[in-house]
Protein backbone atom coordinates (compact mmCIF):
# COMPACT_ATOMS: atom_id res chain seq x y z
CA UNK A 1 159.46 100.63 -18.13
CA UNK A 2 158.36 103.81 -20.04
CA UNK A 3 157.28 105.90 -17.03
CA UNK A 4 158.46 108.10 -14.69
CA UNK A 5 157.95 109.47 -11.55
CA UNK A 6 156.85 113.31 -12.30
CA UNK A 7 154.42 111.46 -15.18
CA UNK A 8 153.45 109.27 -12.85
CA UNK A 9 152.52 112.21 -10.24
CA UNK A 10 150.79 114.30 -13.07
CA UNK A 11 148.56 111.50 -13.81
CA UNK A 12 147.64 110.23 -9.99
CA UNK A 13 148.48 113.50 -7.84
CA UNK A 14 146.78 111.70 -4.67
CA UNK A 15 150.29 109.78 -4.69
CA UNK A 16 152.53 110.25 -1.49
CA UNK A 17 155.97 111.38 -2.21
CA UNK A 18 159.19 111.07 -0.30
CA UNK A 19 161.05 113.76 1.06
CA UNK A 20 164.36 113.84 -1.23
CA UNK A 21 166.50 112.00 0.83
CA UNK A 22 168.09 108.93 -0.62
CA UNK A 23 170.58 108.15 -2.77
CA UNK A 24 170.97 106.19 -5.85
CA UNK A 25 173.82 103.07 -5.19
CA UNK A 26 172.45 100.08 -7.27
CA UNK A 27 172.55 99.94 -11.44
CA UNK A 28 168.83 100.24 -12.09
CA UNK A 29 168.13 103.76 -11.08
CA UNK A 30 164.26 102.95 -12.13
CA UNK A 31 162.15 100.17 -10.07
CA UNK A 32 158.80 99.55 -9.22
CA UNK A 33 156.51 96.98 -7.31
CA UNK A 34 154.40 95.98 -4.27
CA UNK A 35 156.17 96.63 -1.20
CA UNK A 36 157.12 94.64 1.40
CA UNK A 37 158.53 95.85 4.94
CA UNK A 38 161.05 95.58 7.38
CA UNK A 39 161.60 97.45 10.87
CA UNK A 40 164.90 97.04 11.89
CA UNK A 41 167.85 98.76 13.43
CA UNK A 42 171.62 97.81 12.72
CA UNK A 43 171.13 94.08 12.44
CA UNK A 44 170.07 93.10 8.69
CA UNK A 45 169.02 89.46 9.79
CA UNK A 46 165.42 89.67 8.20
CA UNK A 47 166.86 91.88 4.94
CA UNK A 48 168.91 88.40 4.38
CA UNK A 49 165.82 86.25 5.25
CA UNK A 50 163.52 88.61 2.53
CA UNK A 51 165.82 88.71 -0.17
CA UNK A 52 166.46 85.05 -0.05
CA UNK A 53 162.99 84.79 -1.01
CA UNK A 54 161.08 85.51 -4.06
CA UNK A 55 161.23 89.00 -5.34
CA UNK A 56 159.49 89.15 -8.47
CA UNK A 57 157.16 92.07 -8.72
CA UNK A 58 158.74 93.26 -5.00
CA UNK A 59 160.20 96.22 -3.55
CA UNK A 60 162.04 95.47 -0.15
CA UNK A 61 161.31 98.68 2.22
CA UNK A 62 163.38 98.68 5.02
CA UNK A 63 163.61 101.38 8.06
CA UNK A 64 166.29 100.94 9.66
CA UNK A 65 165.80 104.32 11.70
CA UNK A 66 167.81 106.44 9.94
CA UNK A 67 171.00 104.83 11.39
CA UNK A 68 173.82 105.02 9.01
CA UNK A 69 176.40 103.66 11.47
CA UNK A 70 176.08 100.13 9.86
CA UNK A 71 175.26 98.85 6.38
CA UNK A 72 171.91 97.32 5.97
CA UNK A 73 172.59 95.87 2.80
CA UNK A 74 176.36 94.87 0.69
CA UNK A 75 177.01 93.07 -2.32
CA UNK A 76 176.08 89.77 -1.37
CA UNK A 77 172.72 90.59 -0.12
CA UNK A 78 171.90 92.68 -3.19
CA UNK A 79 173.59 89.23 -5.48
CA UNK A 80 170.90 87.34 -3.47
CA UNK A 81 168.44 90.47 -3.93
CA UNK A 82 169.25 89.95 -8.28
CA UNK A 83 169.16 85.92 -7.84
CA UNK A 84 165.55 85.88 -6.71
CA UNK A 85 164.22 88.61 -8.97
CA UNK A 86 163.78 91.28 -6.63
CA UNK A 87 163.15 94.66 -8.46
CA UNK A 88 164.55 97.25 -5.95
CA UNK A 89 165.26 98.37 -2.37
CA UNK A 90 164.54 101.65 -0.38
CA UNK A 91 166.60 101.96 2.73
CA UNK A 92 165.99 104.15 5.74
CA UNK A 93 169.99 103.05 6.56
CA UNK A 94 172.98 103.04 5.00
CA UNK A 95 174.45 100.61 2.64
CA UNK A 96 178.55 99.12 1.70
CA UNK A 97 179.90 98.22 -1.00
CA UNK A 98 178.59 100.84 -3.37
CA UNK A 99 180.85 99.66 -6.70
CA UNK A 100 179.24 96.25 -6.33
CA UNK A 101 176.22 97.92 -5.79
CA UNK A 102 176.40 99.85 -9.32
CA UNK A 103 177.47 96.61 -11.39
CA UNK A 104 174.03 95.45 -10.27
CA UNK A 105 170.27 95.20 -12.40
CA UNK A 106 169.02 96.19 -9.09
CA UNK A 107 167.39 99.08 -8.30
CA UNK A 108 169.19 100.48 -4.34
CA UNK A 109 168.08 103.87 -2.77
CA UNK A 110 169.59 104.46 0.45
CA UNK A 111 170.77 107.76 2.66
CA UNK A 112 174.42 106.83 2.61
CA UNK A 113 177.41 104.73 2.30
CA UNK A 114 179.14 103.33 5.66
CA UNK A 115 181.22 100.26 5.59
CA UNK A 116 180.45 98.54 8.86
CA UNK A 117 178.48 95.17 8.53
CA UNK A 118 175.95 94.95 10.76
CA UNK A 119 175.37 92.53 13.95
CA UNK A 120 173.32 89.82 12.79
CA UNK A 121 170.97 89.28 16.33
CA UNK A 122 167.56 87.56 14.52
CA UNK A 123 165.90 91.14 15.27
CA UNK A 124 162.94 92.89 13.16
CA UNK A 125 159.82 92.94 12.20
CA UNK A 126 158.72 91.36 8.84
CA UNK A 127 155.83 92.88 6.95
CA UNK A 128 154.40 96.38 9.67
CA UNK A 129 153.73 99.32 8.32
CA UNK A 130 156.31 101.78 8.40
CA UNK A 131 156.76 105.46 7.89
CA UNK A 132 159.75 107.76 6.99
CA UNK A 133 160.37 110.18 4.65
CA UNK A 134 157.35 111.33 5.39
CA UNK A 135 155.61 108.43 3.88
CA UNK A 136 153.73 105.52 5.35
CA UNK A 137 154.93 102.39 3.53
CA UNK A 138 151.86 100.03 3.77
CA UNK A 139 152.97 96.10 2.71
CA UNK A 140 151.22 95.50 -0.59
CA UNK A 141 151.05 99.33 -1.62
CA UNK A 142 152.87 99.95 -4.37
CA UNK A 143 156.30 101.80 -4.83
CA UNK A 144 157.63 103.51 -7.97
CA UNK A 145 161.16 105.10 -7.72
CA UNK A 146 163.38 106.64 -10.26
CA UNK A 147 166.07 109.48 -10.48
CA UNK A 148 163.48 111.68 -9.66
CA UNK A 149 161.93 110.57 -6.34
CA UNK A 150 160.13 107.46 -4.71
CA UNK A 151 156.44 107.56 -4.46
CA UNK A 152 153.82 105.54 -3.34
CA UNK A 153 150.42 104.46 -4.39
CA UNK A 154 147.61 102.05 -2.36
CA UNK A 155 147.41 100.83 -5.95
CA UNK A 156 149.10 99.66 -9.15
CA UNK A 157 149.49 102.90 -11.23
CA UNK A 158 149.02 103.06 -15.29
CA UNK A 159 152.06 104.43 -17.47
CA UNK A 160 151.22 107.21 -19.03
């Protein structure tokens, strides 16, 4: 990948940014691809169930409403996350683990460590529209994040 984001915002201004909020925990600090959601809150059963699943191409948005009380996401999650090729996440939440987290090819932004594991109820929604950051995070819109920021475009954007 040879962009990044303030190229990428030069070339397509009509891109929504994210308010500068999250931090970097995972080892790819740049990832990119079509977004799929989740709308949960402390209980990561559906980020288990999505990154399970293929993740090539994929960006896992979750909003977890801000809580940072429990982790959303830990080391075997994001091993799962690497296993089935997907290429980042963005967490409204907070995340454990963080050294595991680093040793990874995954791309993680999240607004902070905690290490509580989360209750694992079967709650959340799979695949809504969500908005934080003050950015609405449409499934199948695409996401480009880097040390920079996160954006987001309704469609895939050209390198410059």
């Amino acid at each position: 990948m040879s962009w990044t984001t303030p190229d990428l915002c030069d070339l397509h201004p009509d891109v929504q940014v994210a308010e500068p909020l999250f931090r970097d925990f995972g080892g790819s600090r740049r990832f990119a691809g079509r977004i799929v959601t989740i709308r949960c809150f402390e209980d990561n059963s559906r980020v288990r169930e999505q990154v399970g699943s293929d993740g090539r191409g994929k960006v896992l948005v979750v909003d977890g409403g801000a809580s940072v009380r429990k982790s959303l996401l830990g080391d075997m999650l994001a091993e799962l996350a690497v296993g089935n090729g997907w290429s980042g996440l963005l967490i409204n939440g907070g995340v454990r683990d963080v050294e595991a987290l680093a040793a990874l090819p995954l791309g993680v932004k999240a607004l902070a460590a905690t290490p509580m594991k989360t209750e694992k109820r079967g709650l959340g929604e799979v695949g809504v529209p969500v908005n934080f950051a003050g950015v609405d995070f449409i499934p199948g819109h695409w996401l480009y994040a880097d040390a920079n920021g996160v954006i987001v475009s309704a469609t895939e954007l050209s390198p410059p």
